[in-house]
C-alpha atoms as a PDB file:
ATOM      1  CA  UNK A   1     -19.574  15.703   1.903  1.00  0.00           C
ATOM      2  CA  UNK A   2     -17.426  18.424   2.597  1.00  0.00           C
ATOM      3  CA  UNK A   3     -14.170  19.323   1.251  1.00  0.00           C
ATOM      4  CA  UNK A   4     -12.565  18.639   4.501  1.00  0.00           C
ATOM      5  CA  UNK A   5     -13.168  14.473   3.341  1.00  0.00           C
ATOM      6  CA  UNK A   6     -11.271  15.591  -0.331  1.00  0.00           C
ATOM      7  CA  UNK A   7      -9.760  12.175  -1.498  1.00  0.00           C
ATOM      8  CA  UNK A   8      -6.003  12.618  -2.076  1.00  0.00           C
ATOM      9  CA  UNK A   9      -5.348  11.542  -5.795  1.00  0.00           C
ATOM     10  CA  UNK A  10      -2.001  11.919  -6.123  1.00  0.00           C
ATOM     11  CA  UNK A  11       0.313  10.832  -9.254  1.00  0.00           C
ATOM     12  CA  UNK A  12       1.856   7.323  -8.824  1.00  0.00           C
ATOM     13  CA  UNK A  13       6.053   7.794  -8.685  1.00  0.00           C
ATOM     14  CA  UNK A  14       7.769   4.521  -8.223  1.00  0.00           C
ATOM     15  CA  UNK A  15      11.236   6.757  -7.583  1.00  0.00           C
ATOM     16  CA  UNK A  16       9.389   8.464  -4.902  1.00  0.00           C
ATOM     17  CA  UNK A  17       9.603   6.343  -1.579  1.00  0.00           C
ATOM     18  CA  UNK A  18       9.679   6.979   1.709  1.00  0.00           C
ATOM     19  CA  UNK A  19      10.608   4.201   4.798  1.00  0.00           C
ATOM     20  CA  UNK A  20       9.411   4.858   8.359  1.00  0.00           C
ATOM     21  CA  UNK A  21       9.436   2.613  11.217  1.00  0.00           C
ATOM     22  CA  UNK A  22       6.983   1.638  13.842  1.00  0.00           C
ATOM     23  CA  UNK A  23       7.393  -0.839  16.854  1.00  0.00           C
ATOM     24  CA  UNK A  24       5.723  -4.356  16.295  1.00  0.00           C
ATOM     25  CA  UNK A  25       3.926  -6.204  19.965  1.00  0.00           C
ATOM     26  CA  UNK A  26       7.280  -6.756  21.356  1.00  0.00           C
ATOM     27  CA  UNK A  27       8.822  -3.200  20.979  1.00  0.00           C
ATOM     28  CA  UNK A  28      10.765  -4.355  18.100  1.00  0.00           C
ATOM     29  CA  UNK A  29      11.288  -2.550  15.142  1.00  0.00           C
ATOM     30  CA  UNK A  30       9.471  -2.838  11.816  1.00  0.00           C
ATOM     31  CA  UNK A  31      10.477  -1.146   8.824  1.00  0.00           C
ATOM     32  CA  UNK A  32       8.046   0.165   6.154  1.00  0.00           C
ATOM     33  CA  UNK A  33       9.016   1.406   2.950  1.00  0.00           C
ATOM     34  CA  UNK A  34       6.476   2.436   0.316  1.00  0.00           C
ATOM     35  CA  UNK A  35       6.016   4.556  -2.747  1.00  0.00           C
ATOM     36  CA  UNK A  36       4.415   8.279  -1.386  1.00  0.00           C
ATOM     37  CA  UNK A  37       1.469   7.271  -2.948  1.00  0.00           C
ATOM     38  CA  UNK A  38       0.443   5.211  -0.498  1.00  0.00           C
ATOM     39  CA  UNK A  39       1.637   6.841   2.297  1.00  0.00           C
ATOM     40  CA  UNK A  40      -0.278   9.836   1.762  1.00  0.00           C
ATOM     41  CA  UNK A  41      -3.446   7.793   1.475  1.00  0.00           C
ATOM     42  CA  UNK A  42      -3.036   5.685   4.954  1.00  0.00           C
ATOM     43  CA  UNK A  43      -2.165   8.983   6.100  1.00  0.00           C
ATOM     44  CA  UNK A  44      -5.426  10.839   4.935  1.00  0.00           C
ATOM     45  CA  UNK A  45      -7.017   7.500   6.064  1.00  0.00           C
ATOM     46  CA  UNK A  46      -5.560   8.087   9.341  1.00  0.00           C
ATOM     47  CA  UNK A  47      -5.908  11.780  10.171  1.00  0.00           C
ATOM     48  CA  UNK A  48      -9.497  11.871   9.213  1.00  0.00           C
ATOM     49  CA  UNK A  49     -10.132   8.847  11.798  1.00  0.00           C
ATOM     50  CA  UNK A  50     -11.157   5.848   9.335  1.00  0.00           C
ATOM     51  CA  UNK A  51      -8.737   3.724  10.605  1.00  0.00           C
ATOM     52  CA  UNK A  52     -10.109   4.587  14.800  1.00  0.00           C
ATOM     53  CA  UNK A  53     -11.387   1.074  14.736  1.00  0.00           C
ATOM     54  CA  UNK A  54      -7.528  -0.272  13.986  1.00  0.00           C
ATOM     55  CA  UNK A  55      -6.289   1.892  16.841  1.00  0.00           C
ATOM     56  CA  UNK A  56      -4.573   4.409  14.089  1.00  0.00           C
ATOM     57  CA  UNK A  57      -2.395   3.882  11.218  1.00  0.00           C
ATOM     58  CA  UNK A  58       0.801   2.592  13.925  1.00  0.00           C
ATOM     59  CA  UNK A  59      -2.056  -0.174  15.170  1.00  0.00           C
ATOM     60  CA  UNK A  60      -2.779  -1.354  11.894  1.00  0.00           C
ATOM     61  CA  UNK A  61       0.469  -1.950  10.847  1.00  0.00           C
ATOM     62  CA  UNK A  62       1.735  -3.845  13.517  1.00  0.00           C
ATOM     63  CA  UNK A  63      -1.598  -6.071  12.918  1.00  0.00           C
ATOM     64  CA  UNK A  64      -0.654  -6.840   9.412  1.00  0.00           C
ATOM     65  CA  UNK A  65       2.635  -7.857  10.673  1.00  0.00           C
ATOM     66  CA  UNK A  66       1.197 -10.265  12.617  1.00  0.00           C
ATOM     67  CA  UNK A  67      -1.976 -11.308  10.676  1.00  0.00           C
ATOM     68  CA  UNK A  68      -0.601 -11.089   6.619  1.00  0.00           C
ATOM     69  CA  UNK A  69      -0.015 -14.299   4.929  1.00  0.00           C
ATOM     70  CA  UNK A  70       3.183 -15.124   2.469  1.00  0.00           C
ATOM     71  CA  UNK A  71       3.190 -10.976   1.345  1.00  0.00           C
ATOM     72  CA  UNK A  72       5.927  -8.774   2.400  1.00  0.00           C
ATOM     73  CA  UNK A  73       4.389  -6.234   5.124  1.00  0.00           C
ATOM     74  CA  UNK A  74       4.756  -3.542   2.620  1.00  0.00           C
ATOM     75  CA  UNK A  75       2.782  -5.609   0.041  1.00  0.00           C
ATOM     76  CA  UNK A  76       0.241  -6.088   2.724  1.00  0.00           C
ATOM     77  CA  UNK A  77      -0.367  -2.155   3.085  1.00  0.00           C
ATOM     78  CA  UNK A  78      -0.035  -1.554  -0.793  1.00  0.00           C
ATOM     79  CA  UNK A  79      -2.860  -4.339  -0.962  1.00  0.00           C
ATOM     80  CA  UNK A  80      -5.181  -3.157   1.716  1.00  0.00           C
ATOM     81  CA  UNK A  81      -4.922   0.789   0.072  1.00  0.00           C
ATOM     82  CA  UNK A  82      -5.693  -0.561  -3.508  1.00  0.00           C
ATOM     83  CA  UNK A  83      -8.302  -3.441  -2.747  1.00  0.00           C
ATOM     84  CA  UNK A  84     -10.157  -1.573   0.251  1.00  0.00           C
ATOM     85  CA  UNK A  85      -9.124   1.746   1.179  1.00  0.00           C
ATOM     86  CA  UNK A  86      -9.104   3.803  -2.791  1.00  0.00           C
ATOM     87  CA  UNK A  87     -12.195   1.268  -3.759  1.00  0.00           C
ATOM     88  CA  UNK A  88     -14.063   2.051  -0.294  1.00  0.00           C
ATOM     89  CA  UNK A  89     -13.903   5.940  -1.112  1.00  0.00           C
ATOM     90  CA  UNK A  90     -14.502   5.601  -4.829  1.00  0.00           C
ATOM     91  CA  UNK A  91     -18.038   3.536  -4.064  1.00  0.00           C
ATOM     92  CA  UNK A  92     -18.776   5.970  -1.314  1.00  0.00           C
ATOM     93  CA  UNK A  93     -18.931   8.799  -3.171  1.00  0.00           C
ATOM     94  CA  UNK A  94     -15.939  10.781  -1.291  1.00  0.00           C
ATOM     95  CA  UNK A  95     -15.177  13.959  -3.741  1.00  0.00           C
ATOM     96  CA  UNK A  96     -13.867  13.662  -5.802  1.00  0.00           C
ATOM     97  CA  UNK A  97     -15.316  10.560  -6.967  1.00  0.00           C
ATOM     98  CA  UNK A  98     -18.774  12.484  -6.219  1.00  0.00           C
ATOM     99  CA  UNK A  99     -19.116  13.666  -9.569  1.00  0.00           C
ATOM    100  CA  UNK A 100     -19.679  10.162 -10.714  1.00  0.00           C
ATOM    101  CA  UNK A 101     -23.185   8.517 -11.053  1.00  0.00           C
ATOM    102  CA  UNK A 102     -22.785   5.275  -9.379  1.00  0.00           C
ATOM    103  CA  UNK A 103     -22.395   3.189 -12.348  1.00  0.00           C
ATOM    104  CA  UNK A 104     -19.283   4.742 -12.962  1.00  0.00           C
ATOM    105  CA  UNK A 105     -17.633   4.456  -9.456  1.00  0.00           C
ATOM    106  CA  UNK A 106     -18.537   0.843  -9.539  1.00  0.00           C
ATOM    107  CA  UNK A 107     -17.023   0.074 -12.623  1.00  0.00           C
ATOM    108  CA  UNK A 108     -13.700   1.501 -11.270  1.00  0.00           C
ATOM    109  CA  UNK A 109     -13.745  -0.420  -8.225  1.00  0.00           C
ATOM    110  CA  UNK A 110     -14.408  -4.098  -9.899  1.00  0.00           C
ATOM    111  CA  UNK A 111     -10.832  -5.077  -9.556  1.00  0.00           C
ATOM    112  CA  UNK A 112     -11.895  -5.173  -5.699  1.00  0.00           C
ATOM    113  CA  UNK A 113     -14.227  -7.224  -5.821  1.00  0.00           C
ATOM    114  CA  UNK A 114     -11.980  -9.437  -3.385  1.00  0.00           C
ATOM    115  CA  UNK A 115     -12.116  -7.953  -0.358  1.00  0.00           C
ATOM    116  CA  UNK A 116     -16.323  -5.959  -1.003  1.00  0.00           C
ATOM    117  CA  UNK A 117     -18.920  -7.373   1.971  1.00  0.00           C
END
């Protein structure tokens, strides 16, 4: 791995939010507001093309929209970066999780265990 696939690990700050908007299947508008925290993570997710097979970050969201159960849209994204995207890096080794043996990275990722193969 190269640098260029450096993990963002930023602090967690509830106060720090940020709401954008996208357009859902019928041009209407959808309103997303998380903490930073994720949003730099679907964006990393997004810019280094792991998220090509939703059709980019807009794609995906619109999907949840339409595919997440009772959860509030921005639950659904909170959700999918805790249970799949942070876990899916941490077992794969991205650095900085690649100075872990990989006893360690699963151990961190067990909470998870919900949405593994």
């Amino acid at each position: 791995m190269t640098d260029d696939f450096l993990h963002p690990t930023p602090e967690y700050d509830a106060a720090d939010w940020e709401q954008r908007q996208y357009a859902d299947g019928d041009g209407q508008p959808l309103e997303v507001t998380l903490e930073r925290f994720y949003w730099l993570h679907l964006d990393w997710y997004d810019e280094k093309g792991f998220l090509f097979s939703e059709g980019g970050l807009s794609k995906m969201v619109v999907r949840l929209e339409r595919d997440r159960g009772p959860e509030s849209l921005d639950d659904a994204l909170r959700m999918f970066v805790d249970h799949w995207m942070i876990p899916t890096a941490v077992r794969s080794g991205f650095p900085p999780f690649d100075q872990l043996d990989e006893e360690a990275r699963l151990e961190m990722t067990r909470d998870a265990e919900i949405f593994s193969d």
